[in-house]
PDB file of N, CA and C in Angstrom:
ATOM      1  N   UNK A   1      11.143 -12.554 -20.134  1.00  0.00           N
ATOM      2  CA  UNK A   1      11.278 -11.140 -19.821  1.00  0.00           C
ATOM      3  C   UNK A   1      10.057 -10.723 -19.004  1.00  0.00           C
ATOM      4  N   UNK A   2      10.168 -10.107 -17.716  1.00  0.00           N
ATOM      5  CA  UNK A   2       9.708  -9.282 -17.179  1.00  0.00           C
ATOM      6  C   UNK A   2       9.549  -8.198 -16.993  1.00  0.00           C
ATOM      7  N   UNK A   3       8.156  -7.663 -16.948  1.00  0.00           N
ATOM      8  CA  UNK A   3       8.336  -5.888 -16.970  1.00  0.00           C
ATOM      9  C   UNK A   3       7.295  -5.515 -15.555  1.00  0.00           C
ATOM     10  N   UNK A   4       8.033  -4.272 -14.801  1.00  0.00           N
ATOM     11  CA  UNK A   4       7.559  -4.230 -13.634  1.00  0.00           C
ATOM     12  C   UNK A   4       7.659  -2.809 -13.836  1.00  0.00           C
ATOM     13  N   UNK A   5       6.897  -1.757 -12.129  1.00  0.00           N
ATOM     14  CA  UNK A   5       7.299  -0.651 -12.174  1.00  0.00           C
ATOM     15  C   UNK A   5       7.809  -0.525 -10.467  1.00  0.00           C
ATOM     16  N   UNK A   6       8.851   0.182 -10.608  1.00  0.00           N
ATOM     17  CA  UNK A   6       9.472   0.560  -9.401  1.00  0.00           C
ATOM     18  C   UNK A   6       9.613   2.184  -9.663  1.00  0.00           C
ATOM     19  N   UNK A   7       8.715   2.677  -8.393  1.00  0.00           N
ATOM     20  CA  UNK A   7       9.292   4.424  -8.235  1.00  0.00           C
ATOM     21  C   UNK A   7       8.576   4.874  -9.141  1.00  0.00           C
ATOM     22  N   UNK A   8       7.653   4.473  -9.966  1.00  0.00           N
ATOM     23  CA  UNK A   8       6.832   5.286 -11.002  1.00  0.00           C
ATOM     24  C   UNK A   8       8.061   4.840 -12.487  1.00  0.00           C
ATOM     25  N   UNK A   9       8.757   4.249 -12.005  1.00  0.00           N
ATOM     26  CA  UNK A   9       9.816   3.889 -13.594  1.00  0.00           C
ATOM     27  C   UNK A   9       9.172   2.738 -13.987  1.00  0.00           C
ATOM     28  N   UNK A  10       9.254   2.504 -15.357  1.00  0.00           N
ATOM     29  CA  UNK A  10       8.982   1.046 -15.641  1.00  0.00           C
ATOM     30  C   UNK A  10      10.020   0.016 -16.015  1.00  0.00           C
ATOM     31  N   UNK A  11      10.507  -1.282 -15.791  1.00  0.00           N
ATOM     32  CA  UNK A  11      12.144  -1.205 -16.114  1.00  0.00           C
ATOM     33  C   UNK A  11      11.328  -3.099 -16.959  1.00  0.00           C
ATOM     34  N   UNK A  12      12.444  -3.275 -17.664  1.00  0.00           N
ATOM     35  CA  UNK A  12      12.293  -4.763 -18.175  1.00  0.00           C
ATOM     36  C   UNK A  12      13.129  -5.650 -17.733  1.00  0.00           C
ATOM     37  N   UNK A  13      13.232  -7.078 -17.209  1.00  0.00           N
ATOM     38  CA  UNK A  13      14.126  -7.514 -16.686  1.00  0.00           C
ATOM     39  C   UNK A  13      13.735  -9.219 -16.948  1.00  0.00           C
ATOM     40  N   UNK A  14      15.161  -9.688 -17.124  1.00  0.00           N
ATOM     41  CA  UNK A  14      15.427 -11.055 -17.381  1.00  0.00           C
ATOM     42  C   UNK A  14      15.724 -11.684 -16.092  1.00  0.00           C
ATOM     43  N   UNK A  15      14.468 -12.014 -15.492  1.00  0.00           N
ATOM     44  CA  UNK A  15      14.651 -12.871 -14.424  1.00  0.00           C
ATOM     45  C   UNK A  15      14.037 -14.579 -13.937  1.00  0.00           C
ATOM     46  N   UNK A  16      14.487 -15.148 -13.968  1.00  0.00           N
ATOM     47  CA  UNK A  16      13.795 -16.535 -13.525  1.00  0.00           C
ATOM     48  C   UNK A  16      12.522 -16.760 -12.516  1.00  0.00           C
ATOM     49  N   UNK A  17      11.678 -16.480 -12.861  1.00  0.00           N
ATOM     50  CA  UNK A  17      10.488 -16.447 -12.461  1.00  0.00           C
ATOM     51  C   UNK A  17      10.435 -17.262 -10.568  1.00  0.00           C
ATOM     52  N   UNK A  18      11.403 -17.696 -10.260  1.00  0.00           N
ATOM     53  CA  UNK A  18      11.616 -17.984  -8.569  1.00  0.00           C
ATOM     54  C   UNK A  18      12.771 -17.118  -8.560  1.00  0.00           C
ATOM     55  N   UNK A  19      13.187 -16.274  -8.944  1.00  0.00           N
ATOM     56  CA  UNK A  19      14.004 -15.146  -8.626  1.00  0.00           C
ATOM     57  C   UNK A  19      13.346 -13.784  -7.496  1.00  0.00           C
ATOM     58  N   UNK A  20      13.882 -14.304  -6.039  1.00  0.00           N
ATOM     59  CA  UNK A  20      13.474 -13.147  -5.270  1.00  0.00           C
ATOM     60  C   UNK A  20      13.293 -12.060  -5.667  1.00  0.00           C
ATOM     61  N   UNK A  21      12.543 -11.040  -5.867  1.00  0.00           N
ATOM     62  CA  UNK A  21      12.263  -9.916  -5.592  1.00  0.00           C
ATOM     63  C   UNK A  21      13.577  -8.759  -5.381  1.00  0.00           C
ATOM     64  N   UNK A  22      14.265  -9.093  -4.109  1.00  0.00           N
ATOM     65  CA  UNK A  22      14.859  -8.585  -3.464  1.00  0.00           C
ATOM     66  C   UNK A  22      16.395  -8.380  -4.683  1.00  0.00           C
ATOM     67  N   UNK A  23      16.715  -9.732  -5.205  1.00  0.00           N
ATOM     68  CA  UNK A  23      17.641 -10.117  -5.703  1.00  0.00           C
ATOM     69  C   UNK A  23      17.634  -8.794  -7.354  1.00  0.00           C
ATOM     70  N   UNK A  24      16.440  -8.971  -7.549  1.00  0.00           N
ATOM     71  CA  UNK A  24      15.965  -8.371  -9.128  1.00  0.00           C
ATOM     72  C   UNK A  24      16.943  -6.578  -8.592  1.00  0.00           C
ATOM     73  N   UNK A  25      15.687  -6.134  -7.776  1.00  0.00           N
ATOM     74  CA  UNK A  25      15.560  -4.753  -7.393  1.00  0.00           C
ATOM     75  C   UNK A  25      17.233  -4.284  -7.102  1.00  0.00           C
ATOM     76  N   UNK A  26      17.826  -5.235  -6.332  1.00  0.00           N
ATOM     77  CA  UNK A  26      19.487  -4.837  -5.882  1.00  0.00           C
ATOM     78  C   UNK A  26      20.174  -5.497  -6.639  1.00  0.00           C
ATOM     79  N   UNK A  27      20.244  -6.128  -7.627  1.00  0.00           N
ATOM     80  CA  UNK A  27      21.401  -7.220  -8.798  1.00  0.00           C
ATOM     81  C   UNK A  27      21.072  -6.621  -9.873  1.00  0.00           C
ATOM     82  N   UNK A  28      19.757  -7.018 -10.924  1.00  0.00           N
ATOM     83  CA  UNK A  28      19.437  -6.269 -11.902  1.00  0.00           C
ATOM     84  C   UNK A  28      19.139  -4.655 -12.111  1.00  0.00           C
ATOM     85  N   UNK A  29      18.777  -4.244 -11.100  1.00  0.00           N
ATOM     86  CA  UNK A  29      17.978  -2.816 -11.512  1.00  0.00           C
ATOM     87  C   UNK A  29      18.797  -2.063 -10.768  1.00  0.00           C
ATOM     88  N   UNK A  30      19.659  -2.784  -9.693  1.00  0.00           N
ATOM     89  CA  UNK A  30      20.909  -1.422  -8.767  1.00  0.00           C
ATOM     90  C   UNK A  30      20.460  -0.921  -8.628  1.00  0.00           C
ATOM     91  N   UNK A  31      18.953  -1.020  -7.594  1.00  0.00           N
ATOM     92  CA  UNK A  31      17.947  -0.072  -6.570  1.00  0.00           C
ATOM     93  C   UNK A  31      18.411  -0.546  -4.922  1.00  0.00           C
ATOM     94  N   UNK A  32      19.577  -0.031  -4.582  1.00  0.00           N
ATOM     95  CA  UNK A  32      19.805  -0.521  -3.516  1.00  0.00           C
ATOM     96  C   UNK A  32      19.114  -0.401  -2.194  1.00  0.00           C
ATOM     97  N   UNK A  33      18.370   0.478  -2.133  1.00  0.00           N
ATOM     98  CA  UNK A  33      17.304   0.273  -1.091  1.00  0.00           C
ATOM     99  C   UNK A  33      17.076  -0.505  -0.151  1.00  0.00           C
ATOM    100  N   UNK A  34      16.588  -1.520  -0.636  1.00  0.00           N
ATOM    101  CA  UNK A  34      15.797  -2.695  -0.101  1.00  0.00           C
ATOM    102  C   UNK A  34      17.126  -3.319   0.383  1.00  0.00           C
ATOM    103  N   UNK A  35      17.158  -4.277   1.271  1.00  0.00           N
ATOM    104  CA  UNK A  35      18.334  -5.022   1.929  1.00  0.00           C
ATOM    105  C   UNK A  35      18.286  -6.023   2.501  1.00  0.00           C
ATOM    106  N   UNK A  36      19.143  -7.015   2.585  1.00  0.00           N
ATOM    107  CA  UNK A  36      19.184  -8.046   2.767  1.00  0.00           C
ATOM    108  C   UNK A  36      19.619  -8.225   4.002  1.00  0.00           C
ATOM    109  N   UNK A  37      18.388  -8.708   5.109  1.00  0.00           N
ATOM    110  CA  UNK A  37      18.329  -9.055   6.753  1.00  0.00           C
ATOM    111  C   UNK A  37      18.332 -10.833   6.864  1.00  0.00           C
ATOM    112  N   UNK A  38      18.019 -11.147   7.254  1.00  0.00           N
ATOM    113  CA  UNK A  38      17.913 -12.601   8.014  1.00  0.00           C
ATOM    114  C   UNK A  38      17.632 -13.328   6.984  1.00  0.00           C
ATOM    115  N   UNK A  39      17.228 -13.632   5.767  1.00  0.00           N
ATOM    116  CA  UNK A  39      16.784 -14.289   4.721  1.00  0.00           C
ATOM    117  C   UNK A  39      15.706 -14.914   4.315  1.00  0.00           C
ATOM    118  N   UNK A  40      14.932 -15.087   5.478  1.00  0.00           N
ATOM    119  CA  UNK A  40      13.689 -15.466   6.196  1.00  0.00           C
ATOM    120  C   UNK A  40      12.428 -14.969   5.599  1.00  0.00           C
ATOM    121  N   UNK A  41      13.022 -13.190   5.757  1.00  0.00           N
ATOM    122  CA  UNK A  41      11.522 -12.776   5.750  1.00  0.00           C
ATOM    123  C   UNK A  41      10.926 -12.350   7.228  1.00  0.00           C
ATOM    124  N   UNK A  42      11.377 -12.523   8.650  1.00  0.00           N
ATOM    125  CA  UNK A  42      11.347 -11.833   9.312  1.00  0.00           C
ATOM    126  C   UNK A  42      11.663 -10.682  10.352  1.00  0.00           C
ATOM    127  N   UNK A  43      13.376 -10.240   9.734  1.00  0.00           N
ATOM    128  CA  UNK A  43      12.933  -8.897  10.465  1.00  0.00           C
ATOM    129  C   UNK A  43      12.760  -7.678   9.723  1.00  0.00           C
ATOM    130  N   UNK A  44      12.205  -8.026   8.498  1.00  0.00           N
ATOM    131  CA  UNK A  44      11.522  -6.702   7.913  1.00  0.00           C
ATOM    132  C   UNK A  44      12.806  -5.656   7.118  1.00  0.00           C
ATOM    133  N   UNK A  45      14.158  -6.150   7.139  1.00  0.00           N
ATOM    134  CA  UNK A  45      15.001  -5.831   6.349  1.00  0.00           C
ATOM    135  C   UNK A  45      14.305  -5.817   4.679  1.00  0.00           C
ATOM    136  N   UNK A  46      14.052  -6.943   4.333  1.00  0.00           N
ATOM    137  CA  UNK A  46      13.566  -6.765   2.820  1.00  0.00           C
ATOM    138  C   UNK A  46      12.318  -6.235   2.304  1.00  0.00           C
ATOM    139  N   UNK A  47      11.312  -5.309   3.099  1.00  0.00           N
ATOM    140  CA  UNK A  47      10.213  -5.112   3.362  1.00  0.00           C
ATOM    141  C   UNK A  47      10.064  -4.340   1.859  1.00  0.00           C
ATOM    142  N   UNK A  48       9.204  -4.214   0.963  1.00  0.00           N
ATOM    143  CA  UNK A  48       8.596  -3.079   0.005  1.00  0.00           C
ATOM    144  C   UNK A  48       7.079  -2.680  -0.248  1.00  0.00           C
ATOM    145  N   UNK A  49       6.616  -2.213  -0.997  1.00  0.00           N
ATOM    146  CA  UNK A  49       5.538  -1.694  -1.328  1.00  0.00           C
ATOM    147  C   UNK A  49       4.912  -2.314  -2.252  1.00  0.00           C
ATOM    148  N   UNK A  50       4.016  -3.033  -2.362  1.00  0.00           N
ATOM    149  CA  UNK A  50       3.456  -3.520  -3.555  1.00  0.00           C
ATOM    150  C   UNK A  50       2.019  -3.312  -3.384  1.00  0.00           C
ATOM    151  N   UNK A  51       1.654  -2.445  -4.758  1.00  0.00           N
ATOM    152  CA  UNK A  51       0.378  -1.882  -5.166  1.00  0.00           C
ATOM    153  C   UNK A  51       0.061  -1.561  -3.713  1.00  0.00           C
ATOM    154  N   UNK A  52       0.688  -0.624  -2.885  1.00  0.00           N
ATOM    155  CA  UNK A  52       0.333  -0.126  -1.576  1.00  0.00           C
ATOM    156  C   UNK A  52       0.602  -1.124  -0.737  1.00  0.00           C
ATOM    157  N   UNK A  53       0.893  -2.005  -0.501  1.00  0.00           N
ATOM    158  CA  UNK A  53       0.700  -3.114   0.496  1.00  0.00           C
ATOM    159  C   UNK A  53       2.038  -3.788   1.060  1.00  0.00           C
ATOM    160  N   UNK A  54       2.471  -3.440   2.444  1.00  0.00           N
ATOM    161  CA  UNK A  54       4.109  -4.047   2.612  1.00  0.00           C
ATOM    162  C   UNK A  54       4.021  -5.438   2.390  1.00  0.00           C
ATOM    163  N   UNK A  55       5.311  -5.902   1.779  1.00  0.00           N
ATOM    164  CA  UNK A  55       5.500  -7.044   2.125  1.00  0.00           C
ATOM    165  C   UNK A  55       7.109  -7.360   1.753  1.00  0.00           C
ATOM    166  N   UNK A  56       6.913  -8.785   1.962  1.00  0.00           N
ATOM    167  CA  UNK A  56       8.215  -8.956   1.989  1.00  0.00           C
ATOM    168  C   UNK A  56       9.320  -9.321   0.619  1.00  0.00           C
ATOM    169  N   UNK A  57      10.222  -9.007   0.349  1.00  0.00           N
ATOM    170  CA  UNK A  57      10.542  -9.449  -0.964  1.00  0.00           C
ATOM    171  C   UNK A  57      11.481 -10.265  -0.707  1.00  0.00           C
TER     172      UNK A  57
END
């Protein structure tokens, strides 16, 4: 079990520790937001915020 915060929420989540990011936020938590571009990682489709800092999920 994982516990993270998205949006100022804090949520708990059963994820496999090489479980994208991307996958958690839009599969587990149905924060559809974030989206799935090239798969890569470069055109900035999956981009978020972490502790201030973009990157890629």
């Amino acid at each position: 079990m994982s516990r993270l915060k998205v949006n100022g929420r804090s949520y708990s989540v059963n994820a496999a520790p090489d479980t994208p990011l991307l996958w958690v936020l839009r599969e587990d938590l149905r924060l559809t937001g974030t989206k799935f571009g090239c798969g890569r990682g470069h055109c900035g489709c999956c981009t978020v915020h972490l502790n201030g800092e973009a990157m890629r999920s």
